[in-house]
Protein backbone atom coordinates (compact mmCIF):
# COMPACT_ATOMS: atom_id res chain seq x y z
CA UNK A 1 3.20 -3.76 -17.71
CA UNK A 2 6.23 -2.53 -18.60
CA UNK A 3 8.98 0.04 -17.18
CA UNK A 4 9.05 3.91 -18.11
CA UNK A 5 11.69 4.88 -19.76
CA UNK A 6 14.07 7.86 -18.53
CA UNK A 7 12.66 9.60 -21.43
CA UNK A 8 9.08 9.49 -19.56
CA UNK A 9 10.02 9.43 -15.99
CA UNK A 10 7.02 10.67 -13.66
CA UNK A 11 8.21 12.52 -10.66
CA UNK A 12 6.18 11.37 -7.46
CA UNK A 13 6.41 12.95 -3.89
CA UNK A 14 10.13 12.35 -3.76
CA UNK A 15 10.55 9.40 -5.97
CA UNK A 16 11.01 8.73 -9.64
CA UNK A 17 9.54 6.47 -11.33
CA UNK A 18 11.79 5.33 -13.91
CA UNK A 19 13.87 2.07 -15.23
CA UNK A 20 14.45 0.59 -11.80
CA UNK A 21 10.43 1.57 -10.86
CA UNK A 22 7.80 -1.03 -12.29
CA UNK A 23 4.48 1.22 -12.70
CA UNK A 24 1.73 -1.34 -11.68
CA UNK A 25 -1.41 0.85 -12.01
CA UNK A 26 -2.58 4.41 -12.39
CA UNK A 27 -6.09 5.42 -11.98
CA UNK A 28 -8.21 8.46 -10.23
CA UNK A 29 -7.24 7.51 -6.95
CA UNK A 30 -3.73 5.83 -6.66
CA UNK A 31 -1.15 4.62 -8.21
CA UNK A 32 1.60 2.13 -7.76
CA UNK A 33 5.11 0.70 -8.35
CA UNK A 34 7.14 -1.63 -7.81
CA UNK A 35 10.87 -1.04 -6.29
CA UNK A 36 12.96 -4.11 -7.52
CA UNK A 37 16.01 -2.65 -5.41
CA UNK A 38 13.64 -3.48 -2.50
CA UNK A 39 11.80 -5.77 -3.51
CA UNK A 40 9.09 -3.74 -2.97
CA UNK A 41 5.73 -2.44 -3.84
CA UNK A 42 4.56 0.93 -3.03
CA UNK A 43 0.98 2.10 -3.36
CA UNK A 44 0.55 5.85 -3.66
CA UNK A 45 -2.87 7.85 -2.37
CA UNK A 46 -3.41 10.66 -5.04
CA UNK A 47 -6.67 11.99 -3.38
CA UNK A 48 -7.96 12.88 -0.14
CA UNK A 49 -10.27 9.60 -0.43
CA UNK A 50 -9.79 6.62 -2.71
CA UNK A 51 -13.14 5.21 -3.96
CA UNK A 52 -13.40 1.68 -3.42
CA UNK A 53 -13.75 0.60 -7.07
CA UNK A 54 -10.10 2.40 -7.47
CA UNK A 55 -9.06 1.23 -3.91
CA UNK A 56 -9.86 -2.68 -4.80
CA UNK A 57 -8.20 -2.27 -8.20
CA UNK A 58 -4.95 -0.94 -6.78
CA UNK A 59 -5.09 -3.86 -4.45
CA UNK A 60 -5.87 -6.65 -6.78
CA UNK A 61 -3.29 -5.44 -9.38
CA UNK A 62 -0.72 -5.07 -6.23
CA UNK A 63 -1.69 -8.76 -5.47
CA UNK A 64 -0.68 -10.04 -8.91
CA UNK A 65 2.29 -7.92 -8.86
CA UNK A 66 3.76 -8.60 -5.52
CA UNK A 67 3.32 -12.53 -6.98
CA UNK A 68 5.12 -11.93 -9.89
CA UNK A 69 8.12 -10.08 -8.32
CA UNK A 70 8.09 -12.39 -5.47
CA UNK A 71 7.79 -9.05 -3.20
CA UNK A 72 8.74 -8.71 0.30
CA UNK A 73 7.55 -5.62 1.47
CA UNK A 74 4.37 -3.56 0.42
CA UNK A 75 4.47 0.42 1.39
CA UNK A 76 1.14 1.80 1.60
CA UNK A 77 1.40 6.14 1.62
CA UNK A 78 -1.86 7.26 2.19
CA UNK A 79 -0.05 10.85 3.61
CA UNK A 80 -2.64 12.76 0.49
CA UNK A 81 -5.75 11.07 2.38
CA UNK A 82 -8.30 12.73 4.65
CA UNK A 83 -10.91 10.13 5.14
CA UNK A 84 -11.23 6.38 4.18
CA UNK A 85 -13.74 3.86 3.64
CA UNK A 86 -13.78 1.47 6.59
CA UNK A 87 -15.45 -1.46 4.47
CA UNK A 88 -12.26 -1.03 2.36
CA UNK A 89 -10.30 -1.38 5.08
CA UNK A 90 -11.85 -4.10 6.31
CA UNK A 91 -11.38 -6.58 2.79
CA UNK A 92 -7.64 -5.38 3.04
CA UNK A 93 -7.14 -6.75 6.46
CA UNK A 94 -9.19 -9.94 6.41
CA UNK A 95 -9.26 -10.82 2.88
CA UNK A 96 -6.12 -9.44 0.54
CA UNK A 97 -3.75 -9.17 3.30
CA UNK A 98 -4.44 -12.71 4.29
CA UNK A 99 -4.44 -13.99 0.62
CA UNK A 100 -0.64 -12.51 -0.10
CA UNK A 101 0.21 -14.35 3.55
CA UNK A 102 -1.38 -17.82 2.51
CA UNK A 103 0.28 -17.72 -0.95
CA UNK A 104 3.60 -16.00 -0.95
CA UNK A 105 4.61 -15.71 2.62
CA UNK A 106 3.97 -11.39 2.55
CA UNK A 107 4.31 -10.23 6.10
CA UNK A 108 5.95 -6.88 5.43
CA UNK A 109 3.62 -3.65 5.64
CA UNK A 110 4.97 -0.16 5.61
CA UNK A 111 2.86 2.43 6.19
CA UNK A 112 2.89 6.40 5.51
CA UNK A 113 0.38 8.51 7.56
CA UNK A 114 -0.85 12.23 7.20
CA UNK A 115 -0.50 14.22 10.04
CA UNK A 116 -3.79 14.25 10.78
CA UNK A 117 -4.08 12.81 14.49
CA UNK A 118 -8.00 12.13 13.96
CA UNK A 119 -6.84 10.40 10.53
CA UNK A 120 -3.96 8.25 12.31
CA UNK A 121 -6.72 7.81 15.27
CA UNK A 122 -9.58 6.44 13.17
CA UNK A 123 -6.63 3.80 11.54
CA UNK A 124 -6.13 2.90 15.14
CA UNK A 125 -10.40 2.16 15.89
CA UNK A 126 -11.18 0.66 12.65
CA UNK A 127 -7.84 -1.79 13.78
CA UNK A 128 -9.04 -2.41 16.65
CA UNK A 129 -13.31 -2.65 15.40
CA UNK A 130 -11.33 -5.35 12.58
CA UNK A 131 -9.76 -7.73 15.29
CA UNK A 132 -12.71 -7.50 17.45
CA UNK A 133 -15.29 -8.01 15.04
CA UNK A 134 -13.59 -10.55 12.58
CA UNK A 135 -10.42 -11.85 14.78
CA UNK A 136 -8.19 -10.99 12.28
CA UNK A 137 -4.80 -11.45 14.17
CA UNK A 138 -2.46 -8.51 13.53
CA UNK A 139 0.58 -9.74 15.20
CA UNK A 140 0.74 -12.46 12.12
CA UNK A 141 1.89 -8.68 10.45
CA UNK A 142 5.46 -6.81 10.19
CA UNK A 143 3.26 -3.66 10.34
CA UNK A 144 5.54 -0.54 11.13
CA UNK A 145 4.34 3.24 10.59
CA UNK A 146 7.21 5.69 9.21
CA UNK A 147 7.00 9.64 8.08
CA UNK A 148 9.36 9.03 5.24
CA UNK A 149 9.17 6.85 1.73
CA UNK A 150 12.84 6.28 2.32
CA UNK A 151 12.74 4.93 5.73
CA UNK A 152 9.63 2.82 4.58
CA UNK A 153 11.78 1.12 1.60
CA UNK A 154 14.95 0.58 4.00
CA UNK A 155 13.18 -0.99 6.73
């Protein structure tokens, strides 16, 4: 890992990535960076659907990365996605999310929605399918939904 140059800067739904912007990973499906100005990560959607080979690989890297930095927030934009894999969601919650709690203290979680209101109502079942089903206590979570990277990073 290393940081992108000025000379090589990747422009990204508002953001550059650049000297101050940590790339993490870049596959298919997603890519992410982190933001040492906020000491945080954010994970990018580039498709409608992340496969879960791409979607555990973002996560895993994330996991190491938000380690090394010490991060306090992760921002999750998933406004390019249509559909998502509710097993993937599932190991998020109840296995990485946990994992970043137990070991570094991680309790931040910013997330970036499409419009969709089926998309933003299917996050709200599988939720609630993931606390039934596995107890997985949410309120142990800073979990806040935003419209805009910007308002993400500064809250």
């Amino acid at each position: 890992m290393g940081y992108i140059s000025t000379f090589h800067t990747k422009h990204f739904r508002n953001m550059i990535i650049s000297e101050q912007h940590d790339l993490i990973l870049d596959n298919f499906s997603t890519y992410a960076y982190y933001v040492a100005e906020h000491k945080a990560i954010v994970c990018v959607a580039k498709k409608e659907f992340i496969v879960r080979a791409d979607f555990e690989a973002l996560f895993l890297a994330v996991g190491e990365a938000a380690k090394k930095h010490l991060a306090e927030k992760i921002v999750f934009d998933k406004r390019n996605m249509h559909v998502f894999d509710q097993s993937a969601m599932t190991w998020y919650y109840t296995e990485w999310k946990t994992k970043l709690l137990n070991e570094i203290g991680l309790k931040k979680h910013r997330k970036l929605l499409p419009e969709d209101k089926l998309f933003r109502k299917s996050v709200a079942i599988g939720r609630e399918r993931i606390a039934r089903e596995h107890g997985f206590d949410f309120s142990l979570f800073d979990v806040r939904y935003y419209e805009l990277l910007e308002e993400a990073l500064e809250n």
